[in-house]
Protein backbone atom coordinates (compact mmCIF):
# COMPACT_ATOMS: atom_id res chain seq x y z
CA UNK A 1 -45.07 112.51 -116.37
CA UNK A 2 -46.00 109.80 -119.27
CA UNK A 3 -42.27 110.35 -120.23
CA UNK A 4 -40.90 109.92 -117.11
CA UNK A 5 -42.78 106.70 -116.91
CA UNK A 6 -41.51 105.76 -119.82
CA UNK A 7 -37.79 105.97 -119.19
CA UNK A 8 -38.28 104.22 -115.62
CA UNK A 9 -39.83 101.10 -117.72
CA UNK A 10 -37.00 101.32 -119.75
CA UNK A 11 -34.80 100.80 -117.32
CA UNK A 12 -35.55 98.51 -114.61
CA UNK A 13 -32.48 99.55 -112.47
CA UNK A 14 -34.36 102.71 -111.72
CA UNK A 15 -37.19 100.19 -110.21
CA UNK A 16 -35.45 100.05 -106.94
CA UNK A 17 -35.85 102.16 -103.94
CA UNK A 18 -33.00 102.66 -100.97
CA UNK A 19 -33.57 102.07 -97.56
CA UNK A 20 -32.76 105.13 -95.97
CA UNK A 21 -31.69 103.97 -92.65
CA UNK A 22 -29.34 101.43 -93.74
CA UNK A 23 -27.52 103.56 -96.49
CA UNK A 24 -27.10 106.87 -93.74
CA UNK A 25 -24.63 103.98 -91.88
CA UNK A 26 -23.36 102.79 -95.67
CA UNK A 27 -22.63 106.65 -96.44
CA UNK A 28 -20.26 107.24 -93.38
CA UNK A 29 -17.86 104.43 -93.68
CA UNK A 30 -14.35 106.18 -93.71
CA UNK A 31 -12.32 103.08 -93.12
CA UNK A 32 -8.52 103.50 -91.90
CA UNK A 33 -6.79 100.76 -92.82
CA UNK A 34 -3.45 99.56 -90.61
CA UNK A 35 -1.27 100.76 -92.88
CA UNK A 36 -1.44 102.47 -96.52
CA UNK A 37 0.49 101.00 -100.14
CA UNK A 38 1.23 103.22 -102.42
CA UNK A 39 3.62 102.84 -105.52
CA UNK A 40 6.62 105.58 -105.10
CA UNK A 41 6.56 106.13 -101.72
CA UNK A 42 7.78 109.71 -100.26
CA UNK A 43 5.97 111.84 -98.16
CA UNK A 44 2.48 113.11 -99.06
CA UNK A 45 2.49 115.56 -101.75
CA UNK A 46 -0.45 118.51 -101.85
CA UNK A 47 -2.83 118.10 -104.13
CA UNK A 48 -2.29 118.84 -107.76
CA UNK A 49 -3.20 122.22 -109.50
CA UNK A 50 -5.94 122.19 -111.91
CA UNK A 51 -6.34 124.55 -114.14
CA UNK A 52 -10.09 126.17 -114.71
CA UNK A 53 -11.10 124.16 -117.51
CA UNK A 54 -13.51 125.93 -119.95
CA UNK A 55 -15.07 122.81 -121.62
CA UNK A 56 -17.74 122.55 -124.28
CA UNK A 57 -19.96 120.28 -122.89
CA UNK A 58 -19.45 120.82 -119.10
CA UNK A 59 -20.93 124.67 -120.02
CA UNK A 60 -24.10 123.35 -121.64
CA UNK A 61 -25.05 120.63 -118.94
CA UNK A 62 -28.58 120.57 -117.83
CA UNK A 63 -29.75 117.85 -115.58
CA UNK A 64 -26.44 115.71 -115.72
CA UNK A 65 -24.21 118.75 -114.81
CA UNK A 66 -24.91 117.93 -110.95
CA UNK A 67 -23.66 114.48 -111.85
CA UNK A 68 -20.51 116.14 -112.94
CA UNK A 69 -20.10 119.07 -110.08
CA UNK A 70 -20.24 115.90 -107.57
CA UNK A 71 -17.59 113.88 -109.70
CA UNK A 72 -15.20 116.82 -109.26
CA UNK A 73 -15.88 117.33 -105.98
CA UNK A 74 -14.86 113.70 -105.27
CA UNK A 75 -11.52 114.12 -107.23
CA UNK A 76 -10.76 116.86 -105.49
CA UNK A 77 -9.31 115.52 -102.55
CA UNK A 78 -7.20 113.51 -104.43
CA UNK A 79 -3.23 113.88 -103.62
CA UNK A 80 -1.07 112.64 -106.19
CA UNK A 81 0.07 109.82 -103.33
CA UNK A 82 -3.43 108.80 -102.79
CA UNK A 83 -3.62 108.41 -106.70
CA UNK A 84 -1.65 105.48 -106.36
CA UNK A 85 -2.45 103.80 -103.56
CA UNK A 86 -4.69 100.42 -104.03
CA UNK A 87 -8.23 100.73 -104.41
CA UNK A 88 -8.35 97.44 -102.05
CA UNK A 89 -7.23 100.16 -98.96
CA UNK A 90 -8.00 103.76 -100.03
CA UNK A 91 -10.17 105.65 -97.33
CA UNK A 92 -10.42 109.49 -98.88
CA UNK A 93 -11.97 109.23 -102.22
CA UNK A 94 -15.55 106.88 -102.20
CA UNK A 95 -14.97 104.90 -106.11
CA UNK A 96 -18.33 103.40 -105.80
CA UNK A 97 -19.88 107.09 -105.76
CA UNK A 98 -17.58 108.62 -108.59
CA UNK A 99 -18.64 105.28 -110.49
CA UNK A 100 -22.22 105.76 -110.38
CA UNK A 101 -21.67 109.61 -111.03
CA UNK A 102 -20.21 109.00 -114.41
CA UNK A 103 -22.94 106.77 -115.15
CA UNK A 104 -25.75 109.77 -114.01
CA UNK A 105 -23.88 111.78 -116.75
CA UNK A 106 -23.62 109.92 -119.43
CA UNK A 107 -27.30 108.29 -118.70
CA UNK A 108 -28.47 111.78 -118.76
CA UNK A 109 -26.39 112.03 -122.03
CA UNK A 110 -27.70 108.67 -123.93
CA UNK A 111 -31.42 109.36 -122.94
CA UNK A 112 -31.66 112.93 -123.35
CA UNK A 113 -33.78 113.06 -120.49
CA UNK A 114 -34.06 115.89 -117.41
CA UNK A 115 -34.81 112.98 -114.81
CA UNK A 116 -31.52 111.74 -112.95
CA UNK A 117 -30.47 108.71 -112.56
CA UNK A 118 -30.29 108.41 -108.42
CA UNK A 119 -27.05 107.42 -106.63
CA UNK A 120 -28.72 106.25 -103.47
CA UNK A 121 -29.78 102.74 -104.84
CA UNK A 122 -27.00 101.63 -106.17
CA UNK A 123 -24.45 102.32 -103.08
CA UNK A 124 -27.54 100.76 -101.67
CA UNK A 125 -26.79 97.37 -103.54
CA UNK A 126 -23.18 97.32 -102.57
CA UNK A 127 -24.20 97.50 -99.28
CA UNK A 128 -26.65 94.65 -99.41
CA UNK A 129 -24.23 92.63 -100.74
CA UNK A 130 -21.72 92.39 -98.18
CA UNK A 131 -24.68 91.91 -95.44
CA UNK A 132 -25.75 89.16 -97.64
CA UNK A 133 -22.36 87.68 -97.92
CA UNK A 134 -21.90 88.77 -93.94
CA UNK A 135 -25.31 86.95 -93.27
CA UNK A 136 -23.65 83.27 -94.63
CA UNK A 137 -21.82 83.18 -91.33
CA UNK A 138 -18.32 82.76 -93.40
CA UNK A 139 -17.37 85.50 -92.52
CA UNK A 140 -16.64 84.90 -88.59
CA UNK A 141 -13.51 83.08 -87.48
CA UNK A 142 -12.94 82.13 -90.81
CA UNK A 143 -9.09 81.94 -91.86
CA UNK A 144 -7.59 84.62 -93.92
CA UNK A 145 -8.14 81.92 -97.17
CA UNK A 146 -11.17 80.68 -96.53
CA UNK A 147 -13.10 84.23 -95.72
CA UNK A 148 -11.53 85.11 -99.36
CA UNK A 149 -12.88 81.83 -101.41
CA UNK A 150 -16.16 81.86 -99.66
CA UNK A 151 -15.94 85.49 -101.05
CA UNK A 152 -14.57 84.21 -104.46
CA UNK A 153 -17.35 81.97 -104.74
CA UNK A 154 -20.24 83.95 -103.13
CA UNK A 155 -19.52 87.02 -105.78
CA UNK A 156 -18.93 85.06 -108.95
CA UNK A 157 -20.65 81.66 -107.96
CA UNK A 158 -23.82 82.65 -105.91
CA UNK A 159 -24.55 85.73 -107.19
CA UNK A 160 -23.55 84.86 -110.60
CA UNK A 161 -21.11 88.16 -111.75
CA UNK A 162 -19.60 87.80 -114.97
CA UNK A 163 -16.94 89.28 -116.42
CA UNK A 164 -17.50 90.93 -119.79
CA UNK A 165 -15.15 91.81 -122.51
CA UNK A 166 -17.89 93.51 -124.96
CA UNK A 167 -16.94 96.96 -125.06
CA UNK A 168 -18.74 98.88 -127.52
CA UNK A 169 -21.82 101.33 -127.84
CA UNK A 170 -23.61 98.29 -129.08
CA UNK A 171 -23.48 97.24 -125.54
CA UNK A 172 -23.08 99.58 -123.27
CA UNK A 173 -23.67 98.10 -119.86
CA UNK A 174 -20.52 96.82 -118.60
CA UNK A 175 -18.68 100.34 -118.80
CA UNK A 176 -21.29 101.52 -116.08
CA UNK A 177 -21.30 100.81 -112.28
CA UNK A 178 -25.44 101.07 -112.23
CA UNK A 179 -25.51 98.61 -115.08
CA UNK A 180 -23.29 96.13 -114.16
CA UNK A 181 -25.26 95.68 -110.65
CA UNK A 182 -28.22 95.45 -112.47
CA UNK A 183 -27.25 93.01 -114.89
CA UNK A 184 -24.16 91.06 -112.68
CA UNK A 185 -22.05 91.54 -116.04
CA UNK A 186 -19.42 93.93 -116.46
CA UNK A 187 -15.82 94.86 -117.66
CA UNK A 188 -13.29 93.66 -115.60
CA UNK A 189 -12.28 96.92 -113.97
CA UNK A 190 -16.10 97.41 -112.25
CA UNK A 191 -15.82 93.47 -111.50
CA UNK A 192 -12.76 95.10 -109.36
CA UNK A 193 -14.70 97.83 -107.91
CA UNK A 194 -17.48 96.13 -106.38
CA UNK A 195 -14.92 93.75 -104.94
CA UNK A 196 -13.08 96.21 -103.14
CA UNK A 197 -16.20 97.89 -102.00
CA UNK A 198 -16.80 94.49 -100.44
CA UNK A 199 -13.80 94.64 -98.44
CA UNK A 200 -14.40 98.09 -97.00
CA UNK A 201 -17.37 97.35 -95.07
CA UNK A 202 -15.65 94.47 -94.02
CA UNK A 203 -12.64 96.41 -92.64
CA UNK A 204 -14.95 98.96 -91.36
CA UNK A 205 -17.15 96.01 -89.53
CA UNK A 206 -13.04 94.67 -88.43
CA UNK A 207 -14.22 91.31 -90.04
CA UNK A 208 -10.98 91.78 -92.13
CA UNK A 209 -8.06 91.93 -90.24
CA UNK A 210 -5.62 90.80 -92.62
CA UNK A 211 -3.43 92.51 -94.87
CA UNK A 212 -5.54 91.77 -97.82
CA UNK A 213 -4.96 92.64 -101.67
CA UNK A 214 -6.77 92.68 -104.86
CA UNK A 215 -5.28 90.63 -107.54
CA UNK A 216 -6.36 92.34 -111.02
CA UNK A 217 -5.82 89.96 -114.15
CA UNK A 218 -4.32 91.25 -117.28
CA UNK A 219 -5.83 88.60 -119.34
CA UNK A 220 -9.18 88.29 -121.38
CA UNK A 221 -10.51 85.87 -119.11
CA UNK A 222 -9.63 85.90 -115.33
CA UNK A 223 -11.46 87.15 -112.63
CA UNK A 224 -10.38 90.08 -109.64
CA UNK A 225 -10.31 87.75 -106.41
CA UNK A 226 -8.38 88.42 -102.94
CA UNK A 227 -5.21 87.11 -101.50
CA UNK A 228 -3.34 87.62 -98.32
CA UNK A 229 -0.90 89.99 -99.16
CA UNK A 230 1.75 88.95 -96.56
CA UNK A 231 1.81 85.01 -98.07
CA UNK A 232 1.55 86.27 -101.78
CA UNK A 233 3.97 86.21 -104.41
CA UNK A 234 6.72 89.41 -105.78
CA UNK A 235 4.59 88.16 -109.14
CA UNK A 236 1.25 89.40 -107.28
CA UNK A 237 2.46 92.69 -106.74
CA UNK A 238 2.12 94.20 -110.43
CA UNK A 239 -1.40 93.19 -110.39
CA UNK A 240 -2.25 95.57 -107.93
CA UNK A 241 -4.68 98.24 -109.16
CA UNK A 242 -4.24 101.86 -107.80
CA UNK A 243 -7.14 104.34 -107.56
CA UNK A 244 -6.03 106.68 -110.53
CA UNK A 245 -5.44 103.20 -113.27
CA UNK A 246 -9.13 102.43 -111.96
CA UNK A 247 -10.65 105.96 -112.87
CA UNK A 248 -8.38 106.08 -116.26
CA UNK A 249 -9.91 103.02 -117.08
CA UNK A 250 -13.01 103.38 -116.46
CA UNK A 251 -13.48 106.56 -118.83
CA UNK A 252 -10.88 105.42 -121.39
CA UNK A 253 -13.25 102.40 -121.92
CA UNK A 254 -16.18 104.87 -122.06
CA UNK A 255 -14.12 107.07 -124.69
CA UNK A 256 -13.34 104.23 -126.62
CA UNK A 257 -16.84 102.38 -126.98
CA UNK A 258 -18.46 105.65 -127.88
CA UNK A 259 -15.46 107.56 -130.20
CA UNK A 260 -17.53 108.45 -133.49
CA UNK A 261 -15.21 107.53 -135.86
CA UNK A 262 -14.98 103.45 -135.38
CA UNK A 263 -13.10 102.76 -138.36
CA UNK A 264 -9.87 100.87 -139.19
CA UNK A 265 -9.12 99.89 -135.65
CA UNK A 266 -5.30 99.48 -136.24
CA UNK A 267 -4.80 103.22 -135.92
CA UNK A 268 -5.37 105.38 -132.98
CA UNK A 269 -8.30 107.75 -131.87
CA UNK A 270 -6.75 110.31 -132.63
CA UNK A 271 -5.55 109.72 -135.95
CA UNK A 272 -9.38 108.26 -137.12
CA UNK A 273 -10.43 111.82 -136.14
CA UNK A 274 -7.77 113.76 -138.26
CA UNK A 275 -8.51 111.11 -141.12
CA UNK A 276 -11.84 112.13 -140.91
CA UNK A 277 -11.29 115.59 -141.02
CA UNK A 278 -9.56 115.48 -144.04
CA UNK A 279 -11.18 113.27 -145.89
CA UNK A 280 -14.29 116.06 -145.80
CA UNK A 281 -12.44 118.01 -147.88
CA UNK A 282 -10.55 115.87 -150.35
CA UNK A 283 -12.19 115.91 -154.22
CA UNK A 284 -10.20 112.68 -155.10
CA UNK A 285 -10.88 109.87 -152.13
CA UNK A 286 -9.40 106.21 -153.22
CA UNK A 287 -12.02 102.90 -153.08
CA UNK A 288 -10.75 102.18 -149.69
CA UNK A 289 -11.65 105.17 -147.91
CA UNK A 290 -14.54 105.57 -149.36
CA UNK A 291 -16.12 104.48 -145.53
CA UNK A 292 -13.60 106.63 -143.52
CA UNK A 293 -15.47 109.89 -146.38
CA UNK A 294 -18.88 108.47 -145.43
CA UNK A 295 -18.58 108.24 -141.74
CA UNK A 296 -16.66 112.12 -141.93
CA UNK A 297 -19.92 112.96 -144.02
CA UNK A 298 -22.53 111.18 -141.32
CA UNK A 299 -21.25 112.86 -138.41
CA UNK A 300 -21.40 116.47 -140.23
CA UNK A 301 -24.72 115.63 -141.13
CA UNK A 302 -25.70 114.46 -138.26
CA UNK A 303 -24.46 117.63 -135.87
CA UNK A 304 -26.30 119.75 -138.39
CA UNK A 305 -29.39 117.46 -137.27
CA UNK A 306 -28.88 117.56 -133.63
CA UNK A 307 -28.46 114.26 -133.35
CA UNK A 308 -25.38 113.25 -131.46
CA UNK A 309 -25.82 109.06 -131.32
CA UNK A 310 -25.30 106.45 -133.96
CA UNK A 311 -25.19 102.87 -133.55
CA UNK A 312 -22.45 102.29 -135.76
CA UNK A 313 -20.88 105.95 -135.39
CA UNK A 314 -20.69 106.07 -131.79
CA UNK A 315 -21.61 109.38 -129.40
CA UNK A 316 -19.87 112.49 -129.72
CA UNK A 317 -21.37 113.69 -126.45
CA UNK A 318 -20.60 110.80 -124.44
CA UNK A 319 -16.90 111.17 -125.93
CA UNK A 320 -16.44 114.60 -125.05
CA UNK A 321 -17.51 113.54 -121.32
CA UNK A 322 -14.78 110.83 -121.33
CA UNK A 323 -12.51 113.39 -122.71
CA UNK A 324 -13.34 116.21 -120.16
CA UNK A 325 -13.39 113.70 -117.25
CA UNK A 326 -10.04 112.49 -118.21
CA UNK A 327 -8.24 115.87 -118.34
CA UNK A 328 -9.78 116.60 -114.98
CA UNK A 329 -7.92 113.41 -113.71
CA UNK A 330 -4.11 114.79 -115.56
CA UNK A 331 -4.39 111.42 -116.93
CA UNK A 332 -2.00 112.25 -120.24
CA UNK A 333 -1.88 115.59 -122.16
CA UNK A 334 -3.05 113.64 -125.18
CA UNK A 335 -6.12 114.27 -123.82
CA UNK A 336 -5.90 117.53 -124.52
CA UNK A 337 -5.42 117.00 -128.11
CA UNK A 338 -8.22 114.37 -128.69
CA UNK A 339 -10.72 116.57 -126.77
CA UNK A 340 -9.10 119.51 -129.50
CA UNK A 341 -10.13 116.94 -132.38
CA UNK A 342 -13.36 116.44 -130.98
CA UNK A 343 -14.38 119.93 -130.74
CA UNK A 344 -13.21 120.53 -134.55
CA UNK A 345 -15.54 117.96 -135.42
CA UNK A 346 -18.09 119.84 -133.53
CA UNK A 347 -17.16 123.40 -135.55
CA UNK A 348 -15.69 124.97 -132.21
CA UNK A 349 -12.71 125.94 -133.97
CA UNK A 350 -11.56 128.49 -131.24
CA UNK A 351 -11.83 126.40 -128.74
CA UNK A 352 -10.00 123.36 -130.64
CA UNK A 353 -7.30 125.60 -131.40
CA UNK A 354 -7.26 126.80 -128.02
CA UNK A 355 -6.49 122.98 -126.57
CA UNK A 356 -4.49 121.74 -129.31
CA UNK A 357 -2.16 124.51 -128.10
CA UNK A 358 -2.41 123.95 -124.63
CA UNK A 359 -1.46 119.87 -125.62
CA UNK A 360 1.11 121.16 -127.69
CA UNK A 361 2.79 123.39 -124.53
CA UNK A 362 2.17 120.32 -122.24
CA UNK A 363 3.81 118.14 -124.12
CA UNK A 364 6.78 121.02 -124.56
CA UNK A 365 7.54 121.31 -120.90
CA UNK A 366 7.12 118.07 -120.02
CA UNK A 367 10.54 116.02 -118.53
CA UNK A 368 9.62 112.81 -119.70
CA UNK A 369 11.30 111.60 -122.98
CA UNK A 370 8.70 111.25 -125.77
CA UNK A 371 9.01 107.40 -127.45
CA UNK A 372 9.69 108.25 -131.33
CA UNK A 373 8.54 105.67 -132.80
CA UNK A 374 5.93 105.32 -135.82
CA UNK A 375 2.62 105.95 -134.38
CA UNK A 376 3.87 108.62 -132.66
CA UNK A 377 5.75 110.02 -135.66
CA UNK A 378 1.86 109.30 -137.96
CA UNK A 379 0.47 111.66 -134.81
CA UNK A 380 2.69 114.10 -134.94
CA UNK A 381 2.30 114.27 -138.45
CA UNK A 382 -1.78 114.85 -137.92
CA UNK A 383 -1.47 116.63 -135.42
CA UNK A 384 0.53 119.50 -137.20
CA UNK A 385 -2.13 119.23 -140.30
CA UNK A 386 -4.97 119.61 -137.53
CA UNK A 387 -2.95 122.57 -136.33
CA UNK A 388 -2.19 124.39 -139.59
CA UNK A 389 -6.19 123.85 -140.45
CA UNK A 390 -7.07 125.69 -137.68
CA UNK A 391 -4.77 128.33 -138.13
CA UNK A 392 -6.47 128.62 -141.44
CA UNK A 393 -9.67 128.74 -140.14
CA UNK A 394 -9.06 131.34 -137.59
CA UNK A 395 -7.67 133.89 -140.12
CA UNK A 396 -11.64 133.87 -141.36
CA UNK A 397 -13.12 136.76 -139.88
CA UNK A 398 -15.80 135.33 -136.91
CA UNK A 399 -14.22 132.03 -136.96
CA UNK A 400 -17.51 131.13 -139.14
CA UNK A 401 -19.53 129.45 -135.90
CA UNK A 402 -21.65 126.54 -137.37
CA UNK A 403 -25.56 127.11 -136.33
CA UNK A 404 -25.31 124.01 -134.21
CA UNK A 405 -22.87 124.56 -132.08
CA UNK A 406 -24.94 126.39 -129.35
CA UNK A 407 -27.75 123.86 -129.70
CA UNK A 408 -26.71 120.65 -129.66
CA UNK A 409 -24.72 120.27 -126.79
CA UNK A 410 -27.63 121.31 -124.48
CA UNK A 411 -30.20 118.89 -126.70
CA UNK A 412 -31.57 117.24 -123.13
CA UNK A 413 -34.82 117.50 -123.48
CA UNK A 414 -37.71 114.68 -122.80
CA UNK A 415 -37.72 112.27 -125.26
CA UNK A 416 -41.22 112.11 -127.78
């Protein structure tokens, strides 16, 4: 119970308590808008196939695997032609809910602790905000450009959200929905999120009744704001964020912040990983990777130990969940292949070899024309190397399973 205490203090998010009559009428909003936008066009097409993924970390989930049975439940429904449709306007997948499900995972994952991180109080908060902003008086009769500046101003003004360009394990907050509510700072992406969660209750309350888009900004600086779609630029139109860019996003931000090999950021995740992997066993390592052998050398140690998080080394845990969450969304094959790297790292050799392969007949039958240029050519390269280690590895009789690797993944316990 002390414990328990303990983690609630920690965290004063957790502080908060739903009401439960307001969020029942929250939970059923299934608004229709007039018409739907989608990039493509064409009829609707069923939903994709997903294969039944055997991941690492999914099987040895304790408390946060609920967390991830109700992610996939929510991405479920989702047809490839409601993938693309603008999260300003989608009605069958709730983004707010598969937000604050990632963030029960991984907060199950970074505290190692059995009590859940509730989903209630935060949809809660979304809620409260619109009937604040709805409580102003604005919101009636106002014009199609006024209702969206008193909104402009009421969100990033009033209420004081701020856009955040720290990603990094150092700072973890703005990759999470439950943070970012908490703290009104946060990547660009949730900024988004909790604006178009906005304008849902407002189209379900028919105070919108304007064609009305999100307008995401590609720089460092600007902030996601509203316009009236039908008086709006061609140049507008690109800055429209669908539902599956939002979800890649998210988790590719997550992945990235928490990948546990951080160094030399000119080359990609992938190839950091190989690097590592071979620097482990090279006799003769030059002055200047003398970090890249250390890090390799950390993270061994450190799986040996249990221990999953560094502050400089990232989370191997929390990357794997990225990973896994990504292939579940058929974001890009290469998935497959980082999540293969991953689980190398973690001495799961059959079941690295068993993804690189299933990357490696992805990316075989797939029509799209592969860009040759030189990072692709440096990952092809690693790749094969990561490939023919593996083979090598799998001609030893009983793959020679590391001690760790049925303990650490499940390491959940209450902190001391």
């Amino acid at each position: 119970m002390a414990s328990a205490v303990a983690i609630v203090s920690s965290y004063p998010w957790l502080n908060s308590s739903p009401s439960p009559s307001k969020y029942s009428k929250y939970q059923s909003f299934h608004p229709r808008p007039s018409r739907v936008v989608c990039r493509g066009g064409g009829s609707e097409l069923p939903p994709p196939v997903t294969p039944d993924f055997k991941f690492a970390l999914h099987d040895a989930l304790d408390s946060s695997g609920e967390a991830r049975q109700n992610f996939m439940s929510q991405i479920k429904g989702l047809s490839r032609i409601e993938r693309e449709v603008s999260i300003s306007i989608n009605r069958r997948v709730d983004l707010a809910k598969i937000a604050i499900y990632i963030s029960a995972e991984d907060f199950a994952l970074m505290s190692q602790s059995s009590l859940p991180l509730p989903v209630d109080p935060f949809i809660e908060r979304l809620f409260d905000l619109t009937m604040e902003f709805c409580r102003s008086g604005k919101v009636l009769r106002a014009s199609p450009e006024a209702l969206l500046d008193s909104l402009y101003k009421f969100l990033y003004v009033k209420k004081d959200f701020r856009r955040s360009n720290v990603i990094s394990r150092l700072e973890p907050h703005p990759l999470y929905l439950h943070a970012v509510l908490t703290y009104q700072s946060g990547s660009a992406y949730m900024l988004a999120l909790i604006y178009s969660e906005i304008l849902k209750v407002l189209r379900f309350w028919s105070l919108l009744d304007f064609d009305c888009e999100i307008f995401f900004p590609h720089d460092r600086y600007g902030l996601p704001r509203g316009y009236h779609k039908q008086k709006s630029a061609e140049s507008d139109h690109p800055h429209i964020l669908t539902v599956q860019t939002l979800l890649e996003e998210i988790l590719k931000n997550v992945k990235e912040a928490f990948w546990p090999f951080q160094h030399d950021q000119n080359k990609s995740l992938f190839l950091r990983a190989v690097h590592a992997v071979l620097c482990t066993d090279r006799s003769n390592v030059v002055e200047e990777s003398a970090f890249q052998l250390e890090s390799a050398k950390s993270s061994h140690r450190r799986l040996d130990r249990g221990t999953l998080t560094s502050l400089h080394l990232g989370d191997l845990r929390l990357a794997l969940s990225a990973c896994e969450r990504l292939i579940l969304l058929e974001f890009d094959p290469k998935e497959l292949r980082d999540y293969s790297v991953l689980l190398y790292h973690c001495g799961l050799y059959e079941q690295s070899l068993h993804y690189l392969k299933l990357y490696q007949d992805r990316k075989g039958s797939s029509l799209q024309k592969q860009a040759s240029n030189e990072l692709s050519s440096l990952e092809d390269d690693a790749e094969e190397k990561l490939m023919m280690r593996l083979n090598l590895i799998s001609m030893e009789e009983g793959w020679s399973k590391p001690s760790h690797s049925g303990t650490f993944l499940r390491n959940n316990s209450e902190p001391s």
